[in-house]
PDB file of N, CA and C in Angstrom:
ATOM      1  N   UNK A   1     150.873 147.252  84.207  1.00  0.00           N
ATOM      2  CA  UNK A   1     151.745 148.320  84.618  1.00  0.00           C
ATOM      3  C   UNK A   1     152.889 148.389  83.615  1.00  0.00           C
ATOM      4  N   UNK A   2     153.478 149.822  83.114  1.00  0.00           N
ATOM      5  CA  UNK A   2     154.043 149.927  82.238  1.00  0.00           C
ATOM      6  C   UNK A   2     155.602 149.862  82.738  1.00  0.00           C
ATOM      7  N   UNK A   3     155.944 149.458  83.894  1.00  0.00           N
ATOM      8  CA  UNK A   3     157.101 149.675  84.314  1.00  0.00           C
ATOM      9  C   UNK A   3     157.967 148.120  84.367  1.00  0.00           C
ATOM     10  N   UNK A   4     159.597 148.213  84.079  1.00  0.00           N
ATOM     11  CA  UNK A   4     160.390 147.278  83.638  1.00  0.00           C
ATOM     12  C   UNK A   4     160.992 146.948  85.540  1.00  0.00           C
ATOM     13  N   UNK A   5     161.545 145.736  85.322  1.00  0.00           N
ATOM     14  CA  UNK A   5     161.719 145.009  86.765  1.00  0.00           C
ATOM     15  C   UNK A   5     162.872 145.980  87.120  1.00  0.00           C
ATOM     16  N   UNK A   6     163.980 146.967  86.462  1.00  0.00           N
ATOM     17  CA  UNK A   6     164.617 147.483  86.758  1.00  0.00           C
ATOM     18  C   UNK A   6     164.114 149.416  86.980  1.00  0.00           C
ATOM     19  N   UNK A   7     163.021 149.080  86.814  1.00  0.00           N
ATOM     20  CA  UNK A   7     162.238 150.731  86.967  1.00  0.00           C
ATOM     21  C   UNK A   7     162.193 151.530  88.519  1.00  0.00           C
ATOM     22  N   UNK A   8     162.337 150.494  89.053  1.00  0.00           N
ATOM     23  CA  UNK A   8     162.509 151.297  90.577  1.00  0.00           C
ATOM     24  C   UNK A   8     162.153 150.505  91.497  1.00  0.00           C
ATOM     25  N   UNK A   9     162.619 150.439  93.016  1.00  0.00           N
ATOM     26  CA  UNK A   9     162.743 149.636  93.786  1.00  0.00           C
ATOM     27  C   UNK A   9     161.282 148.735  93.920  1.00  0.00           C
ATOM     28  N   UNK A  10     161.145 147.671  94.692  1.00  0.00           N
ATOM     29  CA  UNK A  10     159.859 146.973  94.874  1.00  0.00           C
ATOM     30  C   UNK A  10     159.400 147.783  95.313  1.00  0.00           C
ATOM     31  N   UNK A  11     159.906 148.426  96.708  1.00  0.00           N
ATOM     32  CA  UNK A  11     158.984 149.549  97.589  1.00  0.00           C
ATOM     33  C   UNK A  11     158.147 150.594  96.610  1.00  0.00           C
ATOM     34  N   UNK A  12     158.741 151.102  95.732  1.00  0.00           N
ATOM     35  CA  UNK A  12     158.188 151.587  94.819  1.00  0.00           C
ATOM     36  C   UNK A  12     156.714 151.432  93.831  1.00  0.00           C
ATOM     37  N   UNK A  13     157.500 150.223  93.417  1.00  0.00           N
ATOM     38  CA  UNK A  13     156.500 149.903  92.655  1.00  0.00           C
ATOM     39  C   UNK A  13     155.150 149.033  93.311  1.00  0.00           C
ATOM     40  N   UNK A  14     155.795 148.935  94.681  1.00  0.00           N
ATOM     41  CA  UNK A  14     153.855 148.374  95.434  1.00  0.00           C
ATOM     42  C   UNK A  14     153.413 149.677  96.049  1.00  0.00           C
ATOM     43  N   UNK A  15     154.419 150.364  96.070  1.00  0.00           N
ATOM     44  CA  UNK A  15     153.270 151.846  96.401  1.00  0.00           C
ATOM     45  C   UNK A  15     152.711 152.303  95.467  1.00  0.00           C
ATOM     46  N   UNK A  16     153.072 152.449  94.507  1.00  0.00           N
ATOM     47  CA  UNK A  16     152.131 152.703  93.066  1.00  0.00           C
ATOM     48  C   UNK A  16     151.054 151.826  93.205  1.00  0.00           C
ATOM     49  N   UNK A  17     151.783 150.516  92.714  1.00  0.00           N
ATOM     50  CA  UNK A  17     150.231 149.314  93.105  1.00  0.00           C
ATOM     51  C   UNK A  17     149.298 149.678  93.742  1.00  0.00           C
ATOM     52  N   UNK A  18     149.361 149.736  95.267  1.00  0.00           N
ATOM     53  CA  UNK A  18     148.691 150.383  96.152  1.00  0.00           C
ATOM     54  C   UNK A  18     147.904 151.541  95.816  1.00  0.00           C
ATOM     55  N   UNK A  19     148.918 152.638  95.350  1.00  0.00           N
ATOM     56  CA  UNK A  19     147.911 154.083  95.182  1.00  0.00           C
ATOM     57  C   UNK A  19     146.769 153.636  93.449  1.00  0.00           C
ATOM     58  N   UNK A  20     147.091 152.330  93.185  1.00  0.00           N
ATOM     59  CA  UNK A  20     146.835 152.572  91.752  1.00  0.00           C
ATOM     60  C   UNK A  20     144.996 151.887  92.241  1.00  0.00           C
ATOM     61  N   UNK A  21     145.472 150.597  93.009  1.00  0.00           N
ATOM     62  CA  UNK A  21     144.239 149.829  94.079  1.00  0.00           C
ATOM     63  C   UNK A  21     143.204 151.062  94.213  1.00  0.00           C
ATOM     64  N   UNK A  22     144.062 151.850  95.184  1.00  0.00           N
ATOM     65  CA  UNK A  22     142.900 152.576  95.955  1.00  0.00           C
ATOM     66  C   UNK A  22     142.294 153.909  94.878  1.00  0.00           C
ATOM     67  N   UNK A  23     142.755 154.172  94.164  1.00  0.00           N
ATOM     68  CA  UNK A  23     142.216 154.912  92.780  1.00  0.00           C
ATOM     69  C   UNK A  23     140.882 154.008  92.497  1.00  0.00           C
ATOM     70  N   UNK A  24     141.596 152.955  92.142  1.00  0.00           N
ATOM     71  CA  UNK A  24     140.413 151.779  91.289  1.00  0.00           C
ATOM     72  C   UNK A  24     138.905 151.679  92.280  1.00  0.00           C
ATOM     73  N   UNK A  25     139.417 151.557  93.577  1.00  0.00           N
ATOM     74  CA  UNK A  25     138.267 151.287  94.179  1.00  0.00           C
ATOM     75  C   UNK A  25     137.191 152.707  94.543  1.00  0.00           C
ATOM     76  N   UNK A  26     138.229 153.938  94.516  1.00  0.00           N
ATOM     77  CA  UNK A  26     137.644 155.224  94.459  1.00  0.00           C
ATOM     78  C   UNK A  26     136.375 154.773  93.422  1.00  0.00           C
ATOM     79  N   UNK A  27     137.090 154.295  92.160  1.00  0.00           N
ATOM     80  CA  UNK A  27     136.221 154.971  90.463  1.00  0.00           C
ATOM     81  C   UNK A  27     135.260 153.570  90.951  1.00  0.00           C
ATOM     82  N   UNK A  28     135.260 152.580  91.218  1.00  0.00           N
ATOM     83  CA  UNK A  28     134.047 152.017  91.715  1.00  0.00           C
ATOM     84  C   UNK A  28     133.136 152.455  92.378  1.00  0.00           C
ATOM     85  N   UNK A  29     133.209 153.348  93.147  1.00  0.00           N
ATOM     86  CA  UNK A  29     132.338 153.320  93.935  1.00  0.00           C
ATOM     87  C   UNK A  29     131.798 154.827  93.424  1.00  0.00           C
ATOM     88  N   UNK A  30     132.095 155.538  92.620  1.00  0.00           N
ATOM     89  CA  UNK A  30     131.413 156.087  91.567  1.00  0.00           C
ATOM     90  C   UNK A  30     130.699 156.138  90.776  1.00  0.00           C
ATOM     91  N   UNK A  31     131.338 154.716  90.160  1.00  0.00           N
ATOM     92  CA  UNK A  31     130.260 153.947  89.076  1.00  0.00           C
ATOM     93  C   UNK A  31     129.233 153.203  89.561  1.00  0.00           C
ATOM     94  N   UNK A  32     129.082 152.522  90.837  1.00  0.00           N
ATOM     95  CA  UNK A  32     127.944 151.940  91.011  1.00  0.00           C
ATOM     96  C   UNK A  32     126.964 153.177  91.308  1.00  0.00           C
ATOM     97  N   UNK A  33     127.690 154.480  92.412  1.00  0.00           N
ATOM     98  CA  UNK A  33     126.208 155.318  92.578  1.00  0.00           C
ATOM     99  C   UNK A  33     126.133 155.800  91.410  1.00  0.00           C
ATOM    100  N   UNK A  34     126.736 155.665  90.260  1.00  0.00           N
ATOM    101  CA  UNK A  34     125.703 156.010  89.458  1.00  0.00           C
ATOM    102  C   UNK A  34     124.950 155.297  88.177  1.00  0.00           C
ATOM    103  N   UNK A  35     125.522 153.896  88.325  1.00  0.00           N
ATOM    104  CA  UNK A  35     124.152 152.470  88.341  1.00  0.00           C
ATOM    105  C   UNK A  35     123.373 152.878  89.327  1.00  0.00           C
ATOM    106  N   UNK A  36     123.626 153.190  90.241  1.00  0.00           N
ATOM    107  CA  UNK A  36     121.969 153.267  91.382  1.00  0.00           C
ATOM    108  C   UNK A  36     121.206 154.468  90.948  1.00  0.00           C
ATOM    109  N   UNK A  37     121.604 155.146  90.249  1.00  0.00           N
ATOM    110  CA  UNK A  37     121.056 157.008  89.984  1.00  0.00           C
ATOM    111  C   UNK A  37     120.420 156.344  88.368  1.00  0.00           C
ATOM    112  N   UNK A  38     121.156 155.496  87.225  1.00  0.00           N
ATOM    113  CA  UNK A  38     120.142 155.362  86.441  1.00  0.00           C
ATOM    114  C   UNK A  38     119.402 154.198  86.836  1.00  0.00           C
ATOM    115  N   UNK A  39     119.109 153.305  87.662  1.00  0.00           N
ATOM    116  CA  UNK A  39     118.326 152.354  87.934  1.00  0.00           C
ATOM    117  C   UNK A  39     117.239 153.277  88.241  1.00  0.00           C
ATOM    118  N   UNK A  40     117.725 154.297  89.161  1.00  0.00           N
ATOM    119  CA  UNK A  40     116.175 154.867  90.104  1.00  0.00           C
ATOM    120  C   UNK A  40     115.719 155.673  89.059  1.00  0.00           C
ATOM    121  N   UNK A  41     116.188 156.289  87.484  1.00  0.00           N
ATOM    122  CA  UNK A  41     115.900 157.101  86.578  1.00  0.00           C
ATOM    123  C   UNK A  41     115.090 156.145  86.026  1.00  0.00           C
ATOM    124  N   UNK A  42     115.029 154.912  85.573  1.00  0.00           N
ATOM    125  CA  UNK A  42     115.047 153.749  84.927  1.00  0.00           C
ATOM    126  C   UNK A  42     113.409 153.960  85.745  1.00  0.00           C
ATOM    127  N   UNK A  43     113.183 153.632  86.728  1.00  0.00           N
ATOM    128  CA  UNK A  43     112.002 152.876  87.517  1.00  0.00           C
ATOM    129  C   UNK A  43     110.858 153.985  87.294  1.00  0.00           C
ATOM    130  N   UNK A  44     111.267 155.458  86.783  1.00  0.00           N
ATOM    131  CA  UNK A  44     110.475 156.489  87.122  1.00  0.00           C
ATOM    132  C   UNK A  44     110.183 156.749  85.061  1.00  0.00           C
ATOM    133  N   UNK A  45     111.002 156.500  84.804  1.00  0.00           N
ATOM    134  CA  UNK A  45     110.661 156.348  83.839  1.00  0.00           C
ATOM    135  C   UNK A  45     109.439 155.825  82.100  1.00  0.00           C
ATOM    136  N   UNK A  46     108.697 156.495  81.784  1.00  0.00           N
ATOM    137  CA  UNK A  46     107.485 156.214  80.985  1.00  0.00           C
ATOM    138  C   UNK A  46     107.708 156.124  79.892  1.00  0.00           C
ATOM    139  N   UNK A  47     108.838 156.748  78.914  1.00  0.00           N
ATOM    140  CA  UNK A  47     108.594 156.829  77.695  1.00  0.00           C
ATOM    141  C   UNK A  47     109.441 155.826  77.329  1.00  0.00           C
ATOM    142  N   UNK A  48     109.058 154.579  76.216  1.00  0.00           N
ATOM    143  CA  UNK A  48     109.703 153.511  76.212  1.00  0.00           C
ATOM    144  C   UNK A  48     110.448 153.633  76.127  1.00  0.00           C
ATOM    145  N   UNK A  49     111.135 154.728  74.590  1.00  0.00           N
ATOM    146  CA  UNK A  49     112.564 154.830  73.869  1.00  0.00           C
ATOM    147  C   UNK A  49     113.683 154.675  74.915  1.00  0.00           C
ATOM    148  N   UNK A  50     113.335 155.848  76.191  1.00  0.00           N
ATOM    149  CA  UNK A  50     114.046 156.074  77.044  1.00  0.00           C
ATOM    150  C   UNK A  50     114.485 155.315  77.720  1.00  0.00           C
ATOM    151  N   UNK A  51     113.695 154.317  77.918  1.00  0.00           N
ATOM    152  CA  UNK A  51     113.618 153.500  78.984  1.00  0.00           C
ATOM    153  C   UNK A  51     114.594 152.495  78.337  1.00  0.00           C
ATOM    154  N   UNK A  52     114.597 152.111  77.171  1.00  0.00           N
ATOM    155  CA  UNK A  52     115.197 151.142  76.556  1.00  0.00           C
ATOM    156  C   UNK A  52     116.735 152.127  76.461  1.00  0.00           C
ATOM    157  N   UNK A  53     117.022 152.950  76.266  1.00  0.00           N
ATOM    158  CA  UNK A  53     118.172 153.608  76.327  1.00  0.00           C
ATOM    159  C   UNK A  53     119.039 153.389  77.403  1.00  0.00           C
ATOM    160  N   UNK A  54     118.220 153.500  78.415  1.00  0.00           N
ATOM    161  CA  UNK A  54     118.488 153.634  80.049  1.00  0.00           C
ATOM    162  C   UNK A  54     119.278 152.276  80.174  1.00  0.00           C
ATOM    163  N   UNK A  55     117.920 151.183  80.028  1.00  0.00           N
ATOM    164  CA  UNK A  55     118.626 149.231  80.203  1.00  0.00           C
ATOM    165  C   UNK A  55     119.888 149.861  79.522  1.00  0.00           C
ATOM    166  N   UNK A  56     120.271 150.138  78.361  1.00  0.00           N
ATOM    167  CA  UNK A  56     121.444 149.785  77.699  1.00  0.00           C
ATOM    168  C   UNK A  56     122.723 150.181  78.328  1.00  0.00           C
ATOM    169  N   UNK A  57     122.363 151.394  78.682  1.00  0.00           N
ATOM    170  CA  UNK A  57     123.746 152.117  79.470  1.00  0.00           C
ATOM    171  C   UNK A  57     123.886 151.313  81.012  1.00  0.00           C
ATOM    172  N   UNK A  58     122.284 150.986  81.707  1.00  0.00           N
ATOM    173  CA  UNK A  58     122.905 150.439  82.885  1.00  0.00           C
ATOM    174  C   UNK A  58     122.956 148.755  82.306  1.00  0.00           C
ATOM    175  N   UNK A  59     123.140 148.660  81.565  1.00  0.00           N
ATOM    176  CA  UNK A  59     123.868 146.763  81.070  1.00  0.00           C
ATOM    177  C   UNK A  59     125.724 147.346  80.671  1.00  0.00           C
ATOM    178  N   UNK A  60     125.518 148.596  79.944  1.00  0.00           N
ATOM    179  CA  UNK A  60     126.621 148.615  79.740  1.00  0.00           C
ATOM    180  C   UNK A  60     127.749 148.727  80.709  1.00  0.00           C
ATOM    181  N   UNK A  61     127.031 149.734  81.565  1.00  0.00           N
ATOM    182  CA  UNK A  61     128.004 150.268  82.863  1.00  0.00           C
ATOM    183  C   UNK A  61     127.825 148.767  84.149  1.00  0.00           C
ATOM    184  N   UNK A  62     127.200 148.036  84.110  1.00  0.00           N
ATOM    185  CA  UNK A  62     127.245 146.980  84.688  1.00  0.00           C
ATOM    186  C   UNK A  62     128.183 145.444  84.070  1.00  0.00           C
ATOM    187  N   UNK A  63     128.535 146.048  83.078  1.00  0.00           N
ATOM    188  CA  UNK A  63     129.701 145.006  82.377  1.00  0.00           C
ATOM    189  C   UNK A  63     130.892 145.681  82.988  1.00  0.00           C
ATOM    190  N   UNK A  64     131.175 147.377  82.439  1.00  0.00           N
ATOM    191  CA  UNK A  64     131.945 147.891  82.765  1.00  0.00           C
ATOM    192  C   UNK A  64     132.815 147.772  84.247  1.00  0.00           C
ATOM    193  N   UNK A  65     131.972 147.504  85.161  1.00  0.00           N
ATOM    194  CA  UNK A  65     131.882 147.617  86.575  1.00  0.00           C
ATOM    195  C   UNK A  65     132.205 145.988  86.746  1.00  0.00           C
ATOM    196  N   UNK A  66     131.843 144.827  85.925  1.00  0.00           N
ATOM    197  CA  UNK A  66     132.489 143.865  86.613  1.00  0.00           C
ATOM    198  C   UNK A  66     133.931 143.335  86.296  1.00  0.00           C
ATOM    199  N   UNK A  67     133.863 144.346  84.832  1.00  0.00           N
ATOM    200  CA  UNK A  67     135.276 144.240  84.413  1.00  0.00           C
ATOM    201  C   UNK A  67     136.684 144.371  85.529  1.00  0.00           C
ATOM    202  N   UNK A  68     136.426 146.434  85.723  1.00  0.00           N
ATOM    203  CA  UNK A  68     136.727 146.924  86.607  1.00  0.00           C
ATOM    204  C   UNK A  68     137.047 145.881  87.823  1.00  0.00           C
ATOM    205  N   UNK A  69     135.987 145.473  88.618  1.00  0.00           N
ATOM    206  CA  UNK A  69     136.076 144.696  89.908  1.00  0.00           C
ATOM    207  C   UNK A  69     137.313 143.519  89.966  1.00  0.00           C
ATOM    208  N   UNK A  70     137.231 142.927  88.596  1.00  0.00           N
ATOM    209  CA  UNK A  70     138.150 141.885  87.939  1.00  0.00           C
ATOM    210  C   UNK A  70     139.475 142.021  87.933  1.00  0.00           C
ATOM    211  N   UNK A  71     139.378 143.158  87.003  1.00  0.00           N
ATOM    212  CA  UNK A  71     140.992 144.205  87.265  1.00  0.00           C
ATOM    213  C   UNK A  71     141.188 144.470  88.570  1.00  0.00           C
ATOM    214  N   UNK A  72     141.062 144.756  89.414  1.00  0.00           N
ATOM    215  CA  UNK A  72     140.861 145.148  90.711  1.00  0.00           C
ATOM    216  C   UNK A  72     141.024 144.150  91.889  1.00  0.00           C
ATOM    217  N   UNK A  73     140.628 142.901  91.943  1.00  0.00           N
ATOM    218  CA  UNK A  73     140.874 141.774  92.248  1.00  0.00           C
ATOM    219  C   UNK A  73     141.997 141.399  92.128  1.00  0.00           C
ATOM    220  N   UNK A  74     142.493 141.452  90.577  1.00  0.00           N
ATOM    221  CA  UNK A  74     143.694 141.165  90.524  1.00  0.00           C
ATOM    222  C   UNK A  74     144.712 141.726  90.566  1.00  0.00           C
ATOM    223  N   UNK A  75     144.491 142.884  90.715  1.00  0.00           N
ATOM    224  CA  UNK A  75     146.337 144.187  91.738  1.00  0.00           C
ATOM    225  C   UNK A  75     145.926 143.388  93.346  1.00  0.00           C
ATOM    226  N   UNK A  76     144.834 143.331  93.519  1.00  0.00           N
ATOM    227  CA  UNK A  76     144.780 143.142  95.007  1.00  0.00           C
ATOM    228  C   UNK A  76     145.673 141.965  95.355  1.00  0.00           C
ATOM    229  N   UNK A  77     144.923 140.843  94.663  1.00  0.00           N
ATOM    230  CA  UNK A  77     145.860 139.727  94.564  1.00  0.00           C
ATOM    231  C   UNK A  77     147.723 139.386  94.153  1.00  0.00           C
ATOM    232  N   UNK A  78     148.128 140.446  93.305  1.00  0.00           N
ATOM    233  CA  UNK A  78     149.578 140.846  92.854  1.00  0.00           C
ATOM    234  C   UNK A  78     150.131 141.520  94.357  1.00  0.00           C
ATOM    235  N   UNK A  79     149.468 142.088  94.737  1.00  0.00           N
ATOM    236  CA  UNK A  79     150.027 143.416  96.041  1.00  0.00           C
ATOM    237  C   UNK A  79     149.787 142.150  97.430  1.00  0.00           C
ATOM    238  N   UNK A  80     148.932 141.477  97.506  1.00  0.00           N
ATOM    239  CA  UNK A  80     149.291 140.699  98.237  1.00  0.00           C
ATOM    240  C   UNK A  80     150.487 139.770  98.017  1.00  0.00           C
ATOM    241  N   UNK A  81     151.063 139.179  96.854  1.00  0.00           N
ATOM    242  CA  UNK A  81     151.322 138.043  96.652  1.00  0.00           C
ATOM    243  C   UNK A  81     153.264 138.809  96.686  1.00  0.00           C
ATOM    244  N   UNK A  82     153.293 139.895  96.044  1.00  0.00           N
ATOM    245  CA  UNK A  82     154.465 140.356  95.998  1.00  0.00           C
ATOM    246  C   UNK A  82     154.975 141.429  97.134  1.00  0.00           C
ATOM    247  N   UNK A  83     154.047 142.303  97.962  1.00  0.00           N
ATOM    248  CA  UNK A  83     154.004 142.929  98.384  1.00  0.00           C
ATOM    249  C   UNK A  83     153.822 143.009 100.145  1.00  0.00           C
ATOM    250  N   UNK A  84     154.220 141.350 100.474  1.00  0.00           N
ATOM    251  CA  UNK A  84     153.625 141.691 101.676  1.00  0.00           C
ATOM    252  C   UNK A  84     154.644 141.781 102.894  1.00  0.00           C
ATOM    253  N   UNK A  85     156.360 142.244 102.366  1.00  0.00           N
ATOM    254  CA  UNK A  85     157.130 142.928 103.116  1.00  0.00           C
ATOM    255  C   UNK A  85     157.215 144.466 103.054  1.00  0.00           C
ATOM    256  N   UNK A  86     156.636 145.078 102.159  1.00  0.00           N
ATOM    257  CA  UNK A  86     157.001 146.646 101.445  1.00  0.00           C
ATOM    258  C   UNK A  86     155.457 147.719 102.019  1.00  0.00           C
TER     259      UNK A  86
END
């Protein structure tokens, strides 16, 4: 977070936290249905090239996604740890 300890009250800045959390977990749950949309593209799939295209993006977007979860974990963990009068 780009903001200085004098940027605005705590209340503030765990409501951001908060709205920033529930953003994050929005774009998760985006990205997995659509790991599940190329998995099921993936399974129907015949022509190798493609198919090998496909693994790559769902390896990629499956790194992406545990990154994400990671980041995500850890506001959860900050918003608990600082946040649990506000």
């Amino acid at each position: 977070m780009a903001t200085t300890p004098h940027a605005g009250s705590s209340t503030d800045i765990c409501a951001q936290m908060r709205h920033d959390a529930e953003l994050g977990k929005k774009e998760l749950k985006d990205e997995r249905k659509k790991l599940s949309a190329l998995k099921l593209k993936l399974m129907h799939e015949t022509d190798p090239i493609k198919a090998q295209q496909l693994r790559e993006e769902i390896e990629a977007l499956e790194n992406g996604i545990k990154s994400d979860e990671a980041q995500l974990q850890a506001l959860l963990e900050d918003i608990s740890a600082n946040c649990s009068g506000h």
